[in-house]
Protein backbone atom coordinates (compact mmCIF):
# COMPACT_ATOMS: atom_id res chain seq x y z
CA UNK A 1 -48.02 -11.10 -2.17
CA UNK A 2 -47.90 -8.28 0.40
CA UNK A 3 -44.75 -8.12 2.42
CA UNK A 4 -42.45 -10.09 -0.12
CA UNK A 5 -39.75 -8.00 -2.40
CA UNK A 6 -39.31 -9.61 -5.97
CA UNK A 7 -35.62 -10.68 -6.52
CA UNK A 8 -34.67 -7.92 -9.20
CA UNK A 9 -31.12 -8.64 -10.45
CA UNK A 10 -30.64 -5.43 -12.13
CA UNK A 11 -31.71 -3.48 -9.27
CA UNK A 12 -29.86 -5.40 -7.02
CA UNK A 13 -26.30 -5.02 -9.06
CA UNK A 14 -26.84 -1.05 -8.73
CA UNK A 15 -27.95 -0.75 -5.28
CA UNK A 16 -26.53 -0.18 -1.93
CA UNK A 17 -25.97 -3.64 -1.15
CA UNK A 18 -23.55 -5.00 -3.57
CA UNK A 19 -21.19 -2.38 -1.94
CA UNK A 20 -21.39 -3.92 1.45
CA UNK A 21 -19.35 -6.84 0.24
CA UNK A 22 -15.97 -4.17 -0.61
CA UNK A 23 -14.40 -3.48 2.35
CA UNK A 24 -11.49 -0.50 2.18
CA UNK A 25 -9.57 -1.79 5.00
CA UNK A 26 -9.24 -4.83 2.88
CA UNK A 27 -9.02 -2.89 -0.37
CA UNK A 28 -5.97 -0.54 0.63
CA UNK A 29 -3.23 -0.36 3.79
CA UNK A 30 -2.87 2.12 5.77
CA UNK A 31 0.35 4.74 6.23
CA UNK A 32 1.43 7.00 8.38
CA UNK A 33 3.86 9.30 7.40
CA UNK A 34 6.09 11.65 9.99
CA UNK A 35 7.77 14.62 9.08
CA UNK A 36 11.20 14.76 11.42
CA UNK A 37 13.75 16.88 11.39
CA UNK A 38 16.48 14.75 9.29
CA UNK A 39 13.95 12.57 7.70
CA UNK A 40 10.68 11.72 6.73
CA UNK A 41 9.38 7.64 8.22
CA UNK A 42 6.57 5.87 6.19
CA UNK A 43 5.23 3.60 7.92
CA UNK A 44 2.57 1.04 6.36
CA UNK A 45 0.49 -1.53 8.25
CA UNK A 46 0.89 -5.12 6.46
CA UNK A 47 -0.29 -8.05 8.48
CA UNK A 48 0.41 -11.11 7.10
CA UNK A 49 2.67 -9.91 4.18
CA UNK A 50 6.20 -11.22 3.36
CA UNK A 51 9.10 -8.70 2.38
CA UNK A 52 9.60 -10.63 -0.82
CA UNK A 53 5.73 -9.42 -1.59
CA UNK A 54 6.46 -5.79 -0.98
CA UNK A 55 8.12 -3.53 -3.98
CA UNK A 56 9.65 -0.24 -3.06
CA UNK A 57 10.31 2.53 -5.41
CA UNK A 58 11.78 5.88 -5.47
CA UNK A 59 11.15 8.63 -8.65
CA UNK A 60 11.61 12.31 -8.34
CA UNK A 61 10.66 12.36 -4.92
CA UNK A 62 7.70 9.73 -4.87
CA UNK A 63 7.80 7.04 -2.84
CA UNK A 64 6.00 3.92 -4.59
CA UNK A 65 5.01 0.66 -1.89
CA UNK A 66 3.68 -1.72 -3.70
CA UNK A 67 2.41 -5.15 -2.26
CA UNK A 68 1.48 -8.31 -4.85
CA UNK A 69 -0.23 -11.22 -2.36
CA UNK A 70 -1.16 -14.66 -3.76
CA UNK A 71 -3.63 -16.85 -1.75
CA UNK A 72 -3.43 -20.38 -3.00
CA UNK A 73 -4.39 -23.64 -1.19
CA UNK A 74 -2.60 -27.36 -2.21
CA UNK A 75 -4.50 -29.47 -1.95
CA UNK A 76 -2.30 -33.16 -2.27
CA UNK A 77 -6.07 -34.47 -3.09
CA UNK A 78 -6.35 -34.14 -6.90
CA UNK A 79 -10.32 -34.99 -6.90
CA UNK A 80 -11.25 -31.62 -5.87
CA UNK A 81 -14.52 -30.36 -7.26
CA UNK A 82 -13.95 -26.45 -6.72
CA UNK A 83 -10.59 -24.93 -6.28
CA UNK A 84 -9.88 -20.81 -5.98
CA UNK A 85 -6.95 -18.87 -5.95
CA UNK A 86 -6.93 -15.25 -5.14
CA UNK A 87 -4.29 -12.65 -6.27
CA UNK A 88 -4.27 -8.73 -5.38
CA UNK A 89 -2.10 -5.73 -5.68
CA UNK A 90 -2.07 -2.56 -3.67
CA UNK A 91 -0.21 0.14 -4.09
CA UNK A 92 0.61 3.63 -2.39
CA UNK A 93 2.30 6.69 -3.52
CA UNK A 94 3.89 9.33 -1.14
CA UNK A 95 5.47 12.80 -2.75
CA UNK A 96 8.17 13.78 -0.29
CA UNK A 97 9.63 16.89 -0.74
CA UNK A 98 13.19 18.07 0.17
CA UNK A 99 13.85 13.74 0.40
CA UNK A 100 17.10 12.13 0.01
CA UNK A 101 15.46 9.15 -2.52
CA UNK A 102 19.42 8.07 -2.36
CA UNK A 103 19.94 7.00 1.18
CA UNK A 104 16.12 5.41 1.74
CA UNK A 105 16.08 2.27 4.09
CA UNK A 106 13.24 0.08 5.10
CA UNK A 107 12.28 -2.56 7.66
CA UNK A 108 9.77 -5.04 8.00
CA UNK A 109 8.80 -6.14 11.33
CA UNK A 110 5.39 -7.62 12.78
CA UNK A 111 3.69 -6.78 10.08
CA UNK A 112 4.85 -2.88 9.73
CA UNK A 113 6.88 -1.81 7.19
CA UNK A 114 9.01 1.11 7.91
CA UNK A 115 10.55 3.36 5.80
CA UNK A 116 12.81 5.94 6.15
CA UNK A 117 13.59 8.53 3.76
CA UNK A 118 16.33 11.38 4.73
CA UNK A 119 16.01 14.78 4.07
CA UNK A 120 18.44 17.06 2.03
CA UNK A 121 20.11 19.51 4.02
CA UNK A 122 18.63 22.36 2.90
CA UNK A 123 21.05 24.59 4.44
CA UNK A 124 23.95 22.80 2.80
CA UNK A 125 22.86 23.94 -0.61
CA UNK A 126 22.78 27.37 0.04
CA UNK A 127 26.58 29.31 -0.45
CA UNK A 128 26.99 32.84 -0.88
CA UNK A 129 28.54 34.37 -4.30
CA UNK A 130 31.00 36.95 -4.35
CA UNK A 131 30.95 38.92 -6.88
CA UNK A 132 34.37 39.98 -8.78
């Protein structure tokens, strides 16, 4: 039996090949995020995703996108032998400091979601005391 490899489940589950079937670009999206002047913009790519699948959140300057997808086929034949649906979650977190979590906005369009989070005017909140 020279030249053939035993099928070993065990070895198999733990080895390098059961990894080739996860894919991170399917796994996670991708953001950018640019620091401007007034604001920071997040953008994330999202092919294929609806707005109404994409939650945004704001805490103590973390951003939270969040995207819930559902995959399911009807089928108006009921004799099906084998039917799947898939369901998956994703979700990002970006700490933004010196962010305005008040005045966010967000826009999705062709698949990008962008998201724009003013800054605080930093020199706003500094004022000089006099001293009596």
């Amino acid at each position: 039996m020279t030249g053939l490899i035993p099928y070993d489940m065990f070895d198999n589950f733990f080895g390098d090949r059961w990894m080739q079937s996860r894919n991170i670009s399917r796994d996670v999206f991708k953001i950018d995020v640019k620091d401007t002047e007034k604001s920071y913009i997040v953008e994330a790519e999202l092919p294929g995703i609806s707005k109404d699948q994409v939650d945004l959140s704001v805490d103590d300057k973390m951003l939270s996108i969040t995207v819930i997808s559902r995959e399911e086929k009807d089928e108006e034949n009921e004799n099906y032998i084998h039917r799947e649906r898939r369901t998956s979650s994703m979700s990002r977190k970006v700490r933004l400091q010196s962010a305005n979590m008040n005045d966010v906005t967000a826009k999705l369009d062709n698949g990008i979601l962008t998201v724009t989070v003013p800054k605080y005017d930093e020199t706003a909140k500094a004022s000089k005391i006099e001293i009596q």
